[in-house]
Protein backbone atom coordinates (compact mmCIF):
# COMPACT_ATOMS: atom_id res chain seq x y z
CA UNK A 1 -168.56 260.48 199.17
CA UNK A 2 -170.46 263.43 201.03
CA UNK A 3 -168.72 266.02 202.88
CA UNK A 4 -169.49 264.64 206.45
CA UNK A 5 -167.33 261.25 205.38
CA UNK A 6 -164.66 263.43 203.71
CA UNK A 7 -163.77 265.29 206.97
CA UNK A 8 -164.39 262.00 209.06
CA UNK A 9 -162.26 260.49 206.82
CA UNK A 10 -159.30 263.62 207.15
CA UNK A 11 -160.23 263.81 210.19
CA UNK A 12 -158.78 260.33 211.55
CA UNK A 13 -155.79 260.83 209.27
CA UNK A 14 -154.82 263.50 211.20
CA UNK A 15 -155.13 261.48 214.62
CA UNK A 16 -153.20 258.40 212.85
CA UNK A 17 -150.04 260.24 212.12
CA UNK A 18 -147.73 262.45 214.58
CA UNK A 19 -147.73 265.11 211.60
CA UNK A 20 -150.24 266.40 209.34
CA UNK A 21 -148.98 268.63 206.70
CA UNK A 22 -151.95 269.57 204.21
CA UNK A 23 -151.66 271.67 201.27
CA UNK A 24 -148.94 273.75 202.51
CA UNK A 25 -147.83 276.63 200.25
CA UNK A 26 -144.75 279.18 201.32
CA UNK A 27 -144.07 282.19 199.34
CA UNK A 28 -141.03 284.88 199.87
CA UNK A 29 -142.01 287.63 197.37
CA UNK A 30 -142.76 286.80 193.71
CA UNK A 31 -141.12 283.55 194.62
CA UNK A 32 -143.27 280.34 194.94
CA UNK A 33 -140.84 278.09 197.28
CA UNK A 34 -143.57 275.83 198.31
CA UNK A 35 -147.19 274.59 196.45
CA UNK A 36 -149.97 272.81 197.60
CA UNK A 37 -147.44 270.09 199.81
CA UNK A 38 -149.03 266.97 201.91
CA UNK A 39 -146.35 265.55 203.90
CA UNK A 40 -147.05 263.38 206.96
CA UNK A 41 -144.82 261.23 209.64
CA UNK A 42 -146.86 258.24 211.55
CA UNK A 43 -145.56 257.68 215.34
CA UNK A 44 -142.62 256.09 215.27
CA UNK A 45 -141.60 256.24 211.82
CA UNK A 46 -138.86 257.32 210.11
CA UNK A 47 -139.15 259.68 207.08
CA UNK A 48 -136.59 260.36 204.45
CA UNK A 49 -137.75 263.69 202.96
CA UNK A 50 -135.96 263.70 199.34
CA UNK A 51 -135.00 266.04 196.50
CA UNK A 52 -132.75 267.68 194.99
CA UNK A 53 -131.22 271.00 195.88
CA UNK A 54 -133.77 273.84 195.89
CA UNK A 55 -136.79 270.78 195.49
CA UNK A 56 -138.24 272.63 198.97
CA UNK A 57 -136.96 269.89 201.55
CA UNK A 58 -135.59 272.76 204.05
CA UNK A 59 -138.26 275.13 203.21
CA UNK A 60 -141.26 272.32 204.66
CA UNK A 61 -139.47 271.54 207.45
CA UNK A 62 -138.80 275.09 208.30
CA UNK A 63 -142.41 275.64 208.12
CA UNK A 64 -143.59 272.57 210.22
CA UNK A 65 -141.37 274.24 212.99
CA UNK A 66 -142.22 277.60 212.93
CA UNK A 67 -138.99 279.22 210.97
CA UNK A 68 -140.98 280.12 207.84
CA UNK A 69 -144.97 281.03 207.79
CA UNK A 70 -147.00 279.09 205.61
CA UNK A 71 -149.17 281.31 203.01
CA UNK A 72 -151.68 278.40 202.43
CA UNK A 73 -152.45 275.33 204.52
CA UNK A 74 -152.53 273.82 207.31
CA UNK A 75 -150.34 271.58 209.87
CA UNK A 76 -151.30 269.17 212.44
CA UNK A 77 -149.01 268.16 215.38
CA UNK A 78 -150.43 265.61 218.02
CA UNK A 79 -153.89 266.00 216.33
CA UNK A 80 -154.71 269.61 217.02
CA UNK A 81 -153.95 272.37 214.39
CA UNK A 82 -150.71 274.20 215.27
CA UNK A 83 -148.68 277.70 214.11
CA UNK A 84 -145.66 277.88 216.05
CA UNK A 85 -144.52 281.48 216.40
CA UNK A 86 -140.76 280.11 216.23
CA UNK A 87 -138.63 276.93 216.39
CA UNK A 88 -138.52 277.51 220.20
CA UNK A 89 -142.13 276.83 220.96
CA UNK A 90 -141.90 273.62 218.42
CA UNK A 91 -138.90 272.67 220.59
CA UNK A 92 -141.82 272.86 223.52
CA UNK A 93 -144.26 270.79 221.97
CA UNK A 94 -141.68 267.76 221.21
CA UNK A 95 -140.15 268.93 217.89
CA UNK A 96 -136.27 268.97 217.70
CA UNK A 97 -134.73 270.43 214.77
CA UNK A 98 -130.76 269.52 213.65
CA UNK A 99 -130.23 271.98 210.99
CA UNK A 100 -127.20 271.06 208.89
CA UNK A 101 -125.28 274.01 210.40
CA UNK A 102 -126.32 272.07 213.85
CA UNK A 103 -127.00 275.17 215.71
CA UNK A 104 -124.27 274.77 217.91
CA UNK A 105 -122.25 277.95 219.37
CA UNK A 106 -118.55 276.40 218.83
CA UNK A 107 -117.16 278.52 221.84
CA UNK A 108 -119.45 277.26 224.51
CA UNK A 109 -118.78 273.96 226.11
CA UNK A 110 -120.60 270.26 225.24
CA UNK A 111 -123.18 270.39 228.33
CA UNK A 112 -124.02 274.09 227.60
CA UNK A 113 -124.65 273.57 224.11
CA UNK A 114 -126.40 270.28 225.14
CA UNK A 115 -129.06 272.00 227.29
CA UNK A 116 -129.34 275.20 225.42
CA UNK A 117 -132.05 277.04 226.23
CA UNK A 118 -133.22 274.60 229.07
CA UNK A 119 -130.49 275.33 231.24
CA UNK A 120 -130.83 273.74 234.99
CA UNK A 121 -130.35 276.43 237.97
CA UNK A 122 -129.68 276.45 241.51
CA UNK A 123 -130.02 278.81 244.50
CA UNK A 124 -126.97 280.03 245.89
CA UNK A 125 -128.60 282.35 248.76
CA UNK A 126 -131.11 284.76 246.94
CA UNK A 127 -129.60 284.21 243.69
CA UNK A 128 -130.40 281.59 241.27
CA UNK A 129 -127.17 280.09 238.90
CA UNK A 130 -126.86 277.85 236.61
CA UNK A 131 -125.98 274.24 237.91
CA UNK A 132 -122.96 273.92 235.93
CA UNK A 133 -122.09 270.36 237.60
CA UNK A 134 -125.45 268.66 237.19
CA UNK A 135 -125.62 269.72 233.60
CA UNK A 136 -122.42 268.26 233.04
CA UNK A 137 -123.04 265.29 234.37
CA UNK A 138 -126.63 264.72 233.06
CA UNK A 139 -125.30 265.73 229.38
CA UNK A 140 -122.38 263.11 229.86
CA UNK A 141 -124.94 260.68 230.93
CA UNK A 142 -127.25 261.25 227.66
CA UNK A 143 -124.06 261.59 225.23
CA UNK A 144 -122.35 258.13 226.26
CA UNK A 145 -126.01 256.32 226.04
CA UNK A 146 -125.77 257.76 222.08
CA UNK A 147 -121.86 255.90 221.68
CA UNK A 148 -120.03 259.59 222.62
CA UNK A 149 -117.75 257.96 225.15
CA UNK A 150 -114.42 259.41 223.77
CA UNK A 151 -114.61 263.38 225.34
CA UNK A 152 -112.67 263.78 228.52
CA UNK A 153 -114.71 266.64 229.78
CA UNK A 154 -118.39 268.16 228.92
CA UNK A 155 -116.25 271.75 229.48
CA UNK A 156 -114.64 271.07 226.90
CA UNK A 157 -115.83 273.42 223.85
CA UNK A 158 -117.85 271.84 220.83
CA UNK A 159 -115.19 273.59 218.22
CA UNK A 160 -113.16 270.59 218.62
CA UNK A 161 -115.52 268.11 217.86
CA UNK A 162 -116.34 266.32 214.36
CA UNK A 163 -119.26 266.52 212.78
CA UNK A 164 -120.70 263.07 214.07
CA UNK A 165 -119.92 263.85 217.32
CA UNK A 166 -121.66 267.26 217.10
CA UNK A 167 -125.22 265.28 215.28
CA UNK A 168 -124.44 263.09 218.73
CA UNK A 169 -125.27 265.76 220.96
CA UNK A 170 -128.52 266.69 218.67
CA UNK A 171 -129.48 263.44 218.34
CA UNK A 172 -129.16 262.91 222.37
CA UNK A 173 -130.19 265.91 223.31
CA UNK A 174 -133.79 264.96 221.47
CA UNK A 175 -133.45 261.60 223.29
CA UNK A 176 -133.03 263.09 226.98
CA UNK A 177 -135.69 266.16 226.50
CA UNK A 178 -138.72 263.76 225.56
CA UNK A 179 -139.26 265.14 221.66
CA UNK A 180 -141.25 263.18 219.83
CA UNK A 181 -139.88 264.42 216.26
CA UNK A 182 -136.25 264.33 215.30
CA UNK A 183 -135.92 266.54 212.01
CA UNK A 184 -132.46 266.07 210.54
CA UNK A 185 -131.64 268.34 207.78
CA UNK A 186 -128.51 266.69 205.89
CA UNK A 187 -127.15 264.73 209.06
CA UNK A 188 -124.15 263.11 207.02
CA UNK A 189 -123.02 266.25 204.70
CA UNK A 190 -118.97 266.36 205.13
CA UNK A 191 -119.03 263.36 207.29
CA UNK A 192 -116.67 260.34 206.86
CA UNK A 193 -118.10 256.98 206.03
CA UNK A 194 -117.29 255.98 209.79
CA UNK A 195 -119.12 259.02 211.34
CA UNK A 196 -122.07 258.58 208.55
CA UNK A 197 -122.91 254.93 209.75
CA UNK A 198 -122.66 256.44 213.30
CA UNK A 199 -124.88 258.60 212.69
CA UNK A 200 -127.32 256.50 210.84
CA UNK A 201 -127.28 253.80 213.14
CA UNK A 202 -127.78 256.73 215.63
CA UNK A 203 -131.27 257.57 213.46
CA UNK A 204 -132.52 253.76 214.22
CA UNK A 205 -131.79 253.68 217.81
CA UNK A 206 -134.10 257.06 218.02
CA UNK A 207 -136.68 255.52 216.31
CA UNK A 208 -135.91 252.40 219.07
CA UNK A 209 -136.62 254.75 222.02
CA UNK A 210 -139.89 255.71 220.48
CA UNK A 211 -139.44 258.87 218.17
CA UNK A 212 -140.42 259.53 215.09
CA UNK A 213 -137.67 261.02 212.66
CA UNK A 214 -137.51 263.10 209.26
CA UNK A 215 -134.21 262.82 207.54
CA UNK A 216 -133.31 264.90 204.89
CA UNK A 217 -131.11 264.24 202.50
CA UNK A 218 -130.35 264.09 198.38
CA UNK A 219 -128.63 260.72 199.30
CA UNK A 220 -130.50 257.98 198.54
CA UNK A 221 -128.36 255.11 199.92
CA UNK A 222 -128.16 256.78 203.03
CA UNK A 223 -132.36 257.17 203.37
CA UNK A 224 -132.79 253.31 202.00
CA UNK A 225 -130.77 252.51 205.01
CA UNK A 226 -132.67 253.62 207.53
CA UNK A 227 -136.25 255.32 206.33
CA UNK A 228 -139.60 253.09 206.41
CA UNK A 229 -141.07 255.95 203.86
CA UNK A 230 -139.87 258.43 201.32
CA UNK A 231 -141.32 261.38 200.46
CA UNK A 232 -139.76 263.14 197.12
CA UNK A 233 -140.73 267.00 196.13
CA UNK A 234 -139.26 268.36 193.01
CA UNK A 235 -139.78 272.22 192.50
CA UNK A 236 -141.86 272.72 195.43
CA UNK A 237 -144.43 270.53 194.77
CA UNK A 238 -145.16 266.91 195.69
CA UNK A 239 -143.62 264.22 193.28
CA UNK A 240 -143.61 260.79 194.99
CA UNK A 241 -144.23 259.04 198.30
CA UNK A 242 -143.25 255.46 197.95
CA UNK A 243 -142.65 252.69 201.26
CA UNK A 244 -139.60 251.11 201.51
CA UNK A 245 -140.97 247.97 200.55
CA UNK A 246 -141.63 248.90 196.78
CA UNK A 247 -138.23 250.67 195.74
CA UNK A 248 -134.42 250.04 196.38
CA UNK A 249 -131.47 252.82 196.50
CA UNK A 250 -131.25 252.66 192.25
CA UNK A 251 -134.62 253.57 191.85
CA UNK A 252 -135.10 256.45 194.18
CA UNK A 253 -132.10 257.63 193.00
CA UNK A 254 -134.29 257.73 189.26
CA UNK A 255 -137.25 259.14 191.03
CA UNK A 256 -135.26 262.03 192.90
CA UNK A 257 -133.73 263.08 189.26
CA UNK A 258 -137.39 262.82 188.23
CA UNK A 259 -136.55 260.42 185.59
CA UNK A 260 -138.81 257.77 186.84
């Protein structure tokens, strides 16, 4: 195969799949967090990006958004080459990121937290506000279409909520803004088994509206249920991709311990 057909070839990957993530290496220091990674998400798939802890999962997906810089490689977004300067211009492009902190500020309200950094204004004579009603209304709108119909007020601060109902308001928030990818970084940790089939069954109906989703997580049960494709690093490196079609829970459970 001459070179011409090799980037022809690369080149339509790239255009097939929302994200293109070639031979991406991160370093911090002397330490070698990520090597020589290929990771890609189709449009509307869903991705559960596996491994155990410190196998690099956070560390890629940090990368793809602009947290960390990548020493080596590059990633494709859309089909052009992109280097986001921070997770705010990903957010821009279509890429909304649920860390498993969830980014929320617990002392400001539901609707606030819901349009965080995009909040709506108004002009009250020369002076522009924010439009505290409209916000509240849109983000109780967005948050009951997700199954978060229990909150009597969008003032209400997110400190009191649990953690399915705060992946609600990430998960809708992605939904209302237009993203395209949904990156989930341990959606389930500390949740009930209620709130984690919520939230899973939240992770379908995304892909149902049209996005495309990563979900990362060390629990394989919980990716079987709802991923098309698994991607497995070990030690910052690549160590499986397998379709959902060719494995069950047991088995990537073996493969994520690296013992298959």
């Amino acid at each position: 195969m001459n070179t011409q057909t090799i980037e022809q070839n690369k080149q339509q990957i790239i255009q097939d799949n929302l994200v293109f993530m070639d031979g991406i290496s991160v370093r911090f220091g002397k330490v070698v967090a990520l090597q020589g990674v290929n990771f890609s998400v189709k449009h509307n798939e869903v991705v559960g990006l596996l491994g155990d802890n410190g196998a690099g999962k956070s560390t890629l997906i940090k990368t793809l958004n602009g947290y960390h810089k990548a020493n080596e490689g590059s990633i494709y977004f859309k089909g052009k080459q992109v280097s986001f300067k921070s997770p705010k211009y990903a957010r821009e492009a279509g890429i909304e990121t649920a860390y498993q902190d969830l980014a929320l500020v617990n002392l400001m309200t539901i609707s606030r937290n819901f349009f965080m950094g995009r909040e709506l204004q108004k002009n009250i004579g020369p002076i522009k506000v924010m439009d505290m009603k409209q916000m509240d209304l849109i983000a109780a709108q967005s948050l009951s279409e997700v199954g978060l119909r229990n909150i009597r007020e969008m003032q209400e601060t997110v400190n009191f909520l649990s953690g399915g109902e705060r992946q609600a308001i990430s998960i809708g928030r992605a939904t209302y803004f237009g993203a395209q990818l949904l990156i989930l970084d341990e959606p389930t940790a500390a949740l009930s088994v209620m709130e984690t089939e919520w939230v899973l069954r939240l992770v379908s109906e995304a892909k149902d509206n049209g996005l495309s989703v990563i979900l990362i997580t060390h629990n394989a049960y919980e990716a079987y249920a709802v991923a098309d494709r698994f991607v497995v690093l070990q030690h910052g490196k690549n160590y499986a991709e397998i379709n959902k079609e060719d494995t069950n829970p047991k088995d990537l459970i073996e493969v994520i311990a690296g013992r298959k």
